[in-house]
N, C-alpha and C. Protein backbone atom coordinates (compact mmCIF):
# COMPACT_ATOMS: atom_id res chain seq x y z
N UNK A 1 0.84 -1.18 0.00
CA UNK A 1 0.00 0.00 0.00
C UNK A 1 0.89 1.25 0.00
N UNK A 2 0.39 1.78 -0.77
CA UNK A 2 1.66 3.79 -0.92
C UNK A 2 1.04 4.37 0.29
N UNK A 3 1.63 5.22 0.60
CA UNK A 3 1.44 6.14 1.07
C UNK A 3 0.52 7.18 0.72
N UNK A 4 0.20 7.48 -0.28
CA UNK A 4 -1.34 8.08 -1.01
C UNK A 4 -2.43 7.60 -0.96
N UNK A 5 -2.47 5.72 -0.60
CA UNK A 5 -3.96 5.37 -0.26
C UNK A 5 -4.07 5.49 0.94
N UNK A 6 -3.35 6.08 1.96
CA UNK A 6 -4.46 6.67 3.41
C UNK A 6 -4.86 7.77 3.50
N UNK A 7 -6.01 7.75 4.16
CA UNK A 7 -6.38 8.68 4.19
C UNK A 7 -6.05 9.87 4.88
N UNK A 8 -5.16 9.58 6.35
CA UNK A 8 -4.65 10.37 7.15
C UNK A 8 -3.57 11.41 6.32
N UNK A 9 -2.91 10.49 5.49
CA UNK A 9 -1.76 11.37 4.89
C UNK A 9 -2.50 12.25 3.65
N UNK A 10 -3.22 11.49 2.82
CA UNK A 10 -3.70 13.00 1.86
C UNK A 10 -4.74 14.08 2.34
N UNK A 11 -5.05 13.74 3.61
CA UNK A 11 -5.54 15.04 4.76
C UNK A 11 -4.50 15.73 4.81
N UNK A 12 -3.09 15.14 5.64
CA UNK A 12 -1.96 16.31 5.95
C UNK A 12 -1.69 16.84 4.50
N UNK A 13 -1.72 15.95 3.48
CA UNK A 13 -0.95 16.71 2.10
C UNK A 13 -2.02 17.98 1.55
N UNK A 14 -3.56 17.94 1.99
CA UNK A 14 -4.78 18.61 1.29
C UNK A 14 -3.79 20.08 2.13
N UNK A 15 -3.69 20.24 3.84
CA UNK A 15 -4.02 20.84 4.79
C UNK A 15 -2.54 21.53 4.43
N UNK A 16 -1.68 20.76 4.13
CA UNK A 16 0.16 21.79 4.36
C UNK A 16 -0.03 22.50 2.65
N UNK A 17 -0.71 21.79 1.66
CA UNK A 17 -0.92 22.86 0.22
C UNK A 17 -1.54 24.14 1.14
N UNK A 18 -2.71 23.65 1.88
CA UNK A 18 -3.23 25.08 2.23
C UNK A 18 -2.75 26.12 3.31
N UNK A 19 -1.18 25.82 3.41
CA UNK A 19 -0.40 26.63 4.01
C UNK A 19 -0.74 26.51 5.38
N UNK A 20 -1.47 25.36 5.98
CA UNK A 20 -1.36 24.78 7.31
C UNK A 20 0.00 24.36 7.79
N UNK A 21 0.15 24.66 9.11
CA UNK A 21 1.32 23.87 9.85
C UNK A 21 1.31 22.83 10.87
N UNK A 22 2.30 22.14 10.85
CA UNK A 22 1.94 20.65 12.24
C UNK A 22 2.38 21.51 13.25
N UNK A 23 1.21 21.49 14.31
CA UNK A 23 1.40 22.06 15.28
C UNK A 23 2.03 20.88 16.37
N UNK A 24 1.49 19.86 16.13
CA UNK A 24 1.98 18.77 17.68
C UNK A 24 1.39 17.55 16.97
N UNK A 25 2.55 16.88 17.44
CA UNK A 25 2.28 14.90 16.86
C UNK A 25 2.96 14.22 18.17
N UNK A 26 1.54 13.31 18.29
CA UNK A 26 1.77 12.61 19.63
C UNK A 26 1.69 11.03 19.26
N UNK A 27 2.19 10.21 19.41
CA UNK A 27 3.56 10.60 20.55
C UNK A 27 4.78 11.04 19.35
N UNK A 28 5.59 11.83 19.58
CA UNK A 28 6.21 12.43 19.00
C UNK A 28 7.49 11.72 17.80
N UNK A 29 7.32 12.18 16.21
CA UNK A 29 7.66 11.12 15.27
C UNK A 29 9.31 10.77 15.73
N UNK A 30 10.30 11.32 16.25
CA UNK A 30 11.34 10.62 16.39
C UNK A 30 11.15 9.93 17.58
N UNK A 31 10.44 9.22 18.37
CA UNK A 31 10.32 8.24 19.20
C UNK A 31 10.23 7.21 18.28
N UNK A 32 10.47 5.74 19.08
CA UNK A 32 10.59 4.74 18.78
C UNK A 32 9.15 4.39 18.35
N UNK A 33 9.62 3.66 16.69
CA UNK A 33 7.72 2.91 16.17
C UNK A 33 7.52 1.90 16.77
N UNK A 34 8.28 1.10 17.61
CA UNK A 34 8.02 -0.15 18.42
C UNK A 34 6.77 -0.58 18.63
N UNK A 35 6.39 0.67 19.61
CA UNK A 35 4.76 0.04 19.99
C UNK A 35 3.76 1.21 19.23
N UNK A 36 3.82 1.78 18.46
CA UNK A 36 2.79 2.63 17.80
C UNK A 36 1.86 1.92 17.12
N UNK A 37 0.83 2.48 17.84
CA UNK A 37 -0.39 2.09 16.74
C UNK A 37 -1.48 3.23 16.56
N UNK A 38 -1.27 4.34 17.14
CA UNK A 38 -1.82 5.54 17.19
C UNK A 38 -1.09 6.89 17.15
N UNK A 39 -1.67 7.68 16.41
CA UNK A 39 -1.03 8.90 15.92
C UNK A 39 -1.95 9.94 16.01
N UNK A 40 -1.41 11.12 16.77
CA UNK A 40 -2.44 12.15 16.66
C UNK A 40 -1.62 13.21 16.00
N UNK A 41 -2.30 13.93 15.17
CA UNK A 41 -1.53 14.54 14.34
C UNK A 41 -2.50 16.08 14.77
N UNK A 42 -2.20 17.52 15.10
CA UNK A 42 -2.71 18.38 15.48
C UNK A 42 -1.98 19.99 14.17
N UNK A 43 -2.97 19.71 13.45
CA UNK A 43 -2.37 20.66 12.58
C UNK A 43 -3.16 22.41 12.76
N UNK A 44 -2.46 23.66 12.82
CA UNK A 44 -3.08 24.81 12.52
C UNK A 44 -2.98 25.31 11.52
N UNK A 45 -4.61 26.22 11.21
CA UNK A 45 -4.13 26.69 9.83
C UNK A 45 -4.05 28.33 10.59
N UNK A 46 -4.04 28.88 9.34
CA UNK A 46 -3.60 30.04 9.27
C UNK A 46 -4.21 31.41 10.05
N UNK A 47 -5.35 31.19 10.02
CA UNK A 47 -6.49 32.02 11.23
C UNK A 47 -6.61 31.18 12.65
N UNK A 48 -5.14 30.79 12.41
CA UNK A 48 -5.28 30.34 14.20
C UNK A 48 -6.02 28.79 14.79
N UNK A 49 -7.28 28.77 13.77
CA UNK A 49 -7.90 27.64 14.10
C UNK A 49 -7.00 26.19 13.92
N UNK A 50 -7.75 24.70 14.86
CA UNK A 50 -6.50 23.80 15.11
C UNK A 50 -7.97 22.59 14.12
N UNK A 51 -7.08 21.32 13.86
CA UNK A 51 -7.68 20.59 13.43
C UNK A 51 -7.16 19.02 13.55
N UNK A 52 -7.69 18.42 13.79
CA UNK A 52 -7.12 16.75 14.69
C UNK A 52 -7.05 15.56 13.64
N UNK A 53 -5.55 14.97 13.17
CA UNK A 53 -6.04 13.87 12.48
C UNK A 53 -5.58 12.82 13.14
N UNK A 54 -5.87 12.03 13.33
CA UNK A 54 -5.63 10.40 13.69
C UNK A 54 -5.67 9.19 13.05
N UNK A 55 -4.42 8.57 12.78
CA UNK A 55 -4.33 7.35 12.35
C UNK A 55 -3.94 6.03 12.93
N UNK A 56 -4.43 5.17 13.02
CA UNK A 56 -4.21 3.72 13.89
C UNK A 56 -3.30 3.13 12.83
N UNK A 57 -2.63 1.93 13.22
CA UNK A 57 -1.99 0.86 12.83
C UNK A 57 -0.91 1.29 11.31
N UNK A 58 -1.19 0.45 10.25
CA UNK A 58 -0.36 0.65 9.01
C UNK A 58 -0.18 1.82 8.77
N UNK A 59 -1.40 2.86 8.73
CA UNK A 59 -1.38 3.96 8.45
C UNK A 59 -0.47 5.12 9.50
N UNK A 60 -0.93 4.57 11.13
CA UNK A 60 0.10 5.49 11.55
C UNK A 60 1.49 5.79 11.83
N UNK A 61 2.06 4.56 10.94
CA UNK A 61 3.65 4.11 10.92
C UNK A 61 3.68 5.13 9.65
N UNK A 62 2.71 4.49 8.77
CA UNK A 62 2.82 5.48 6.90
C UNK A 62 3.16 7.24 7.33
N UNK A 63 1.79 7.81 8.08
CA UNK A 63 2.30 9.16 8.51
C UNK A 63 3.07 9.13 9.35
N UNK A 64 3.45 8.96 10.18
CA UNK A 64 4.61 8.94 10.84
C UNK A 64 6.49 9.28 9.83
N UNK A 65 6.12 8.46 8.75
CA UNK A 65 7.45 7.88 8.19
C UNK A 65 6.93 9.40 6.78
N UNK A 66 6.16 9.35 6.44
CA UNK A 66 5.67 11.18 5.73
C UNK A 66 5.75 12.11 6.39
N UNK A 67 5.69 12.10 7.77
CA UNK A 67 5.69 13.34 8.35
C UNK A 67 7.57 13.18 8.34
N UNK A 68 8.45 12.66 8.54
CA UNK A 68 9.87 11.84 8.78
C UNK A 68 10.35 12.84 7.64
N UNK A 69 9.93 12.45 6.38
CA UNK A 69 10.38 12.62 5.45
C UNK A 69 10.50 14.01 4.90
N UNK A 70 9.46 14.82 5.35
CA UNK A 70 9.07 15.82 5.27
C UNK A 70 9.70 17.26 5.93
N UNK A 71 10.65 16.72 7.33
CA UNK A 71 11.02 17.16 8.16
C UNK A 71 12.75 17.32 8.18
């Protein structure tokens, strides 16, 4: 599976085109993926307002390793 069929990640990719920023990712991406199976991803856009994405399992290793890459 790419990285383009989750859904969590072409949320972050819709939200950083629209000049959104990652405000806070829990638990935080250079920690160990050992036991991850949950990802909270807390992005702001630009008028301040915040917006919550979350991905479980395959997917939250996928963003995790996009947000990695990105950084």
């Amino acid at each position: 599976m790419s990285s383009d069929d989750f859904k969590a990640i072409s949320e972050l990719k819709k939200l950083l085109a629209a000049n959104c920023k990652i405000e806070k990712i829990h638990p935080p991406v250079f920690a160990s993926d050992a036991e991850v199976n949950m990802v909270t991803v807390t992005v702001a856009f630009p008028d301040g307002k915040t917006q919550t994405i979350r991905a479980y399992r395959e997917e939250a290793h996928a963003l995790r390793e996009f947000i990695r890459t990105r950084t």
